[in-house]
C-alpha atoms as a PDB file:
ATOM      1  CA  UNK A   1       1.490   4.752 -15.681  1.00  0.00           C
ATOM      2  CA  UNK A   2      -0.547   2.033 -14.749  1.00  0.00           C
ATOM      3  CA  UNK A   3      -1.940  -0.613 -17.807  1.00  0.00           C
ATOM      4  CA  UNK A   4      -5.074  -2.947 -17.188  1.00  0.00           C
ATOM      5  CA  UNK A   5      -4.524  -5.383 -19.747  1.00  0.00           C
ATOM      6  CA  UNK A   6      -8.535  -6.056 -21.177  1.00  0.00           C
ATOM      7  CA  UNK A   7      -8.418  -8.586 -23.736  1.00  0.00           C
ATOM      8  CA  UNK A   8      -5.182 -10.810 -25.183  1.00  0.00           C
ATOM      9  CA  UNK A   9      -4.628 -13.135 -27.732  1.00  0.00           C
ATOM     10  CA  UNK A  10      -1.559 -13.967 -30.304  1.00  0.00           C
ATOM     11  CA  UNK A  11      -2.393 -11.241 -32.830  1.00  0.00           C
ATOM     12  CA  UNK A  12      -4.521  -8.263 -30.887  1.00  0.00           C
ATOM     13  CA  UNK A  13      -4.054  -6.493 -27.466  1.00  0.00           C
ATOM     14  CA  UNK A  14      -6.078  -4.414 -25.983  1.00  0.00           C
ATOM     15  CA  UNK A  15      -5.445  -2.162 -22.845  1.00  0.00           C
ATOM     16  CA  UNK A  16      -6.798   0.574 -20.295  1.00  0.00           C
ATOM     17  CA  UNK A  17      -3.993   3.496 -19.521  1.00  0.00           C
ATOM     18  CA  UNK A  18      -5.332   4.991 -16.470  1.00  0.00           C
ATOM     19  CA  UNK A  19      -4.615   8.693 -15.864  1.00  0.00           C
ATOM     20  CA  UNK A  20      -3.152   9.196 -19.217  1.00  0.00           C
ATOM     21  CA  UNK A  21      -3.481  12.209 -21.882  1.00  0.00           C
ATOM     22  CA  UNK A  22      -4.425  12.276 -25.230  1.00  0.00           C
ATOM     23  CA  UNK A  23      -0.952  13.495 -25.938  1.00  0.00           C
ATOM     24  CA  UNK A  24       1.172  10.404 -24.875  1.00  0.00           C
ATOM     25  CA  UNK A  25      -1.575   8.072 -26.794  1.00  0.00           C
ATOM     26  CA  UNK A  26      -1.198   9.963 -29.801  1.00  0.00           C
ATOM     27  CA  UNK A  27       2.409   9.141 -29.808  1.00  0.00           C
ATOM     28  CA  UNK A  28       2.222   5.850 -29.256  1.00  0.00           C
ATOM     29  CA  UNK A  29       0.031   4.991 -32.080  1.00  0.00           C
ATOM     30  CA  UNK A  30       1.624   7.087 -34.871  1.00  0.00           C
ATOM     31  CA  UNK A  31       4.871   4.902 -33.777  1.00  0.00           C
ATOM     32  CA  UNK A  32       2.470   1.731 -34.022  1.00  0.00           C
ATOM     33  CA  UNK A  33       0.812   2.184 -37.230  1.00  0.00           C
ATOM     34  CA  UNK A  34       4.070   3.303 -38.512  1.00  0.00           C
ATOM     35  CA  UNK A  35       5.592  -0.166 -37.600  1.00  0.00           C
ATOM     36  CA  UNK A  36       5.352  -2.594 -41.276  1.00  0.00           C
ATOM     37  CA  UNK A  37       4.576  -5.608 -38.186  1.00  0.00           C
ATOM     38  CA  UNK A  38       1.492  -3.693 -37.114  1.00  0.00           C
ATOM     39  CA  UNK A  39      -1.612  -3.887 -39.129  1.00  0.00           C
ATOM     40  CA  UNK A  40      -4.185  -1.667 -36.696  1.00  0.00           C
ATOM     41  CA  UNK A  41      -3.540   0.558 -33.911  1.00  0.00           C
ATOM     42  CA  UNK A  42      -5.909   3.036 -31.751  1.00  0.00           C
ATOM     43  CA  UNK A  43      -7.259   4.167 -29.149  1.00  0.00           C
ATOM     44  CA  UNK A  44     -10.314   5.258 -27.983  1.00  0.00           C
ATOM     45  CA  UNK A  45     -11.118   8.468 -25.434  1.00  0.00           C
ATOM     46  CA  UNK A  46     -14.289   7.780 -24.219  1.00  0.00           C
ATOM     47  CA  UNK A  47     -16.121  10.101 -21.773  1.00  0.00           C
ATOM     48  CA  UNK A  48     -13.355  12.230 -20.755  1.00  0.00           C
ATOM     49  CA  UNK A  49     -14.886  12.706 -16.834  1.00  0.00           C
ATOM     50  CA  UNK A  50     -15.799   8.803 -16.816  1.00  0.00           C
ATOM     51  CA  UNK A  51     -13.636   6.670 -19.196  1.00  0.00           C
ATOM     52  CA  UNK A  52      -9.599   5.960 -19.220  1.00  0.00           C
ATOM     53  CA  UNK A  53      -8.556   5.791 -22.453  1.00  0.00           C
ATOM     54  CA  UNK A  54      -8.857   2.356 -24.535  1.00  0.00           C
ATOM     55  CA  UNK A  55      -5.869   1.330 -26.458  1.00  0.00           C
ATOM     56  CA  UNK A  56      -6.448  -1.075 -29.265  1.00  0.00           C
ATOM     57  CA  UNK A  57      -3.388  -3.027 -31.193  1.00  0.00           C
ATOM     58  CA  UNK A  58      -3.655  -5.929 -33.776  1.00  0.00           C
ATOM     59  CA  UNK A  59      -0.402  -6.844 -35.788  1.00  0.00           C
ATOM     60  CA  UNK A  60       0.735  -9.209 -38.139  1.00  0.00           C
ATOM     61  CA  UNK A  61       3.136 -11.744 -38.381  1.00  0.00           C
ATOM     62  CA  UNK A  62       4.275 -13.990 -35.312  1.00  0.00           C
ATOM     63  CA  UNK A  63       5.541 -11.099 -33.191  1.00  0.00           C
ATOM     64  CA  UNK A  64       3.223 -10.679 -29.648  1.00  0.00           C
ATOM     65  CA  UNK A  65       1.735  -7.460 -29.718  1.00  0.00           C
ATOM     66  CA  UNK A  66       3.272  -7.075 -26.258  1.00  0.00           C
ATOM     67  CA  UNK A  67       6.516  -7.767 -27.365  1.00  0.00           C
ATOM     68  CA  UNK A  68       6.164  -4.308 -30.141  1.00  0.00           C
ATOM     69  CA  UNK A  69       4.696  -2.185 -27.744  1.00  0.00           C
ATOM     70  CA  UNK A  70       7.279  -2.238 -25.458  1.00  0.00           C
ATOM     71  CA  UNK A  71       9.811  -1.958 -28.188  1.00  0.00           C
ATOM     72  CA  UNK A  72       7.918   1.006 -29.220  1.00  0.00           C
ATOM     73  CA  UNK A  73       7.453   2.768 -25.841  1.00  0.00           C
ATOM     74  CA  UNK A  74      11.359   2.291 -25.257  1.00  0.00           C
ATOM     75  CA  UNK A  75      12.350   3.719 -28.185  1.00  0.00           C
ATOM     76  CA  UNK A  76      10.078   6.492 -27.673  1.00  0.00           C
ATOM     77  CA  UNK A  77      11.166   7.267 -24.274  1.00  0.00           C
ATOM     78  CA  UNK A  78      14.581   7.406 -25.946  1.00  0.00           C
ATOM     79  CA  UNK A  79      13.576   9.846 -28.033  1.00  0.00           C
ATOM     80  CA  UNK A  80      12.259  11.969 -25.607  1.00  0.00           C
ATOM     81  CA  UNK A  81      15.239  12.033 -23.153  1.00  0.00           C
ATOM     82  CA  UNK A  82      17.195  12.927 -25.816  1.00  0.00           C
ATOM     83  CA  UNK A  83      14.966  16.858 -26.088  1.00  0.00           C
ATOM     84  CA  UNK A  84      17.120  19.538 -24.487  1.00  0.00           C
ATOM     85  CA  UNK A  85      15.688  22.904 -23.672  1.00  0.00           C
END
């Protein structure tokens, strides 16, 4: 999944996911807002035949943003590879 990285500073990230579903962003920010070290996480659909998704994070503490989101999306792929049919 590719990630264009649109604004970065210690405390708030913001990113584009291109080509990704409501479904996957969903997921990813019930994890984040569920995380005590985040304070704000979102993202935003835009036109759905114009816009990629906007992801929004701003957390607390000294912890990068970057540094929880990939925490986050590892632990979630765990998750997932751990679903049998």
């Amino acid at each position: 999944m590719p990630v264009k990285v649109l604004a970065r500073d210690k405390k708030e990230l913001r990113l584009r996911f291109i080509g990704e579903s409501h479904t996957s962003l969903q997921i990813l920010r019930e994890q984040l807002n569920s995380d005590s070290r985040v304070e704000y996480a979102n993202y935003f659909p835009g036109h759905p035949d114009l816009d990629d998704p906007e992801f929004y994070i701003r957390v607390k503490g000294r912890t990068s943003p970057e540094n929880i989101l990939k925490e986050l999306i590892s632990a979630v792929g765990k998750d997932l590879s751990t679903i049998s049919l």
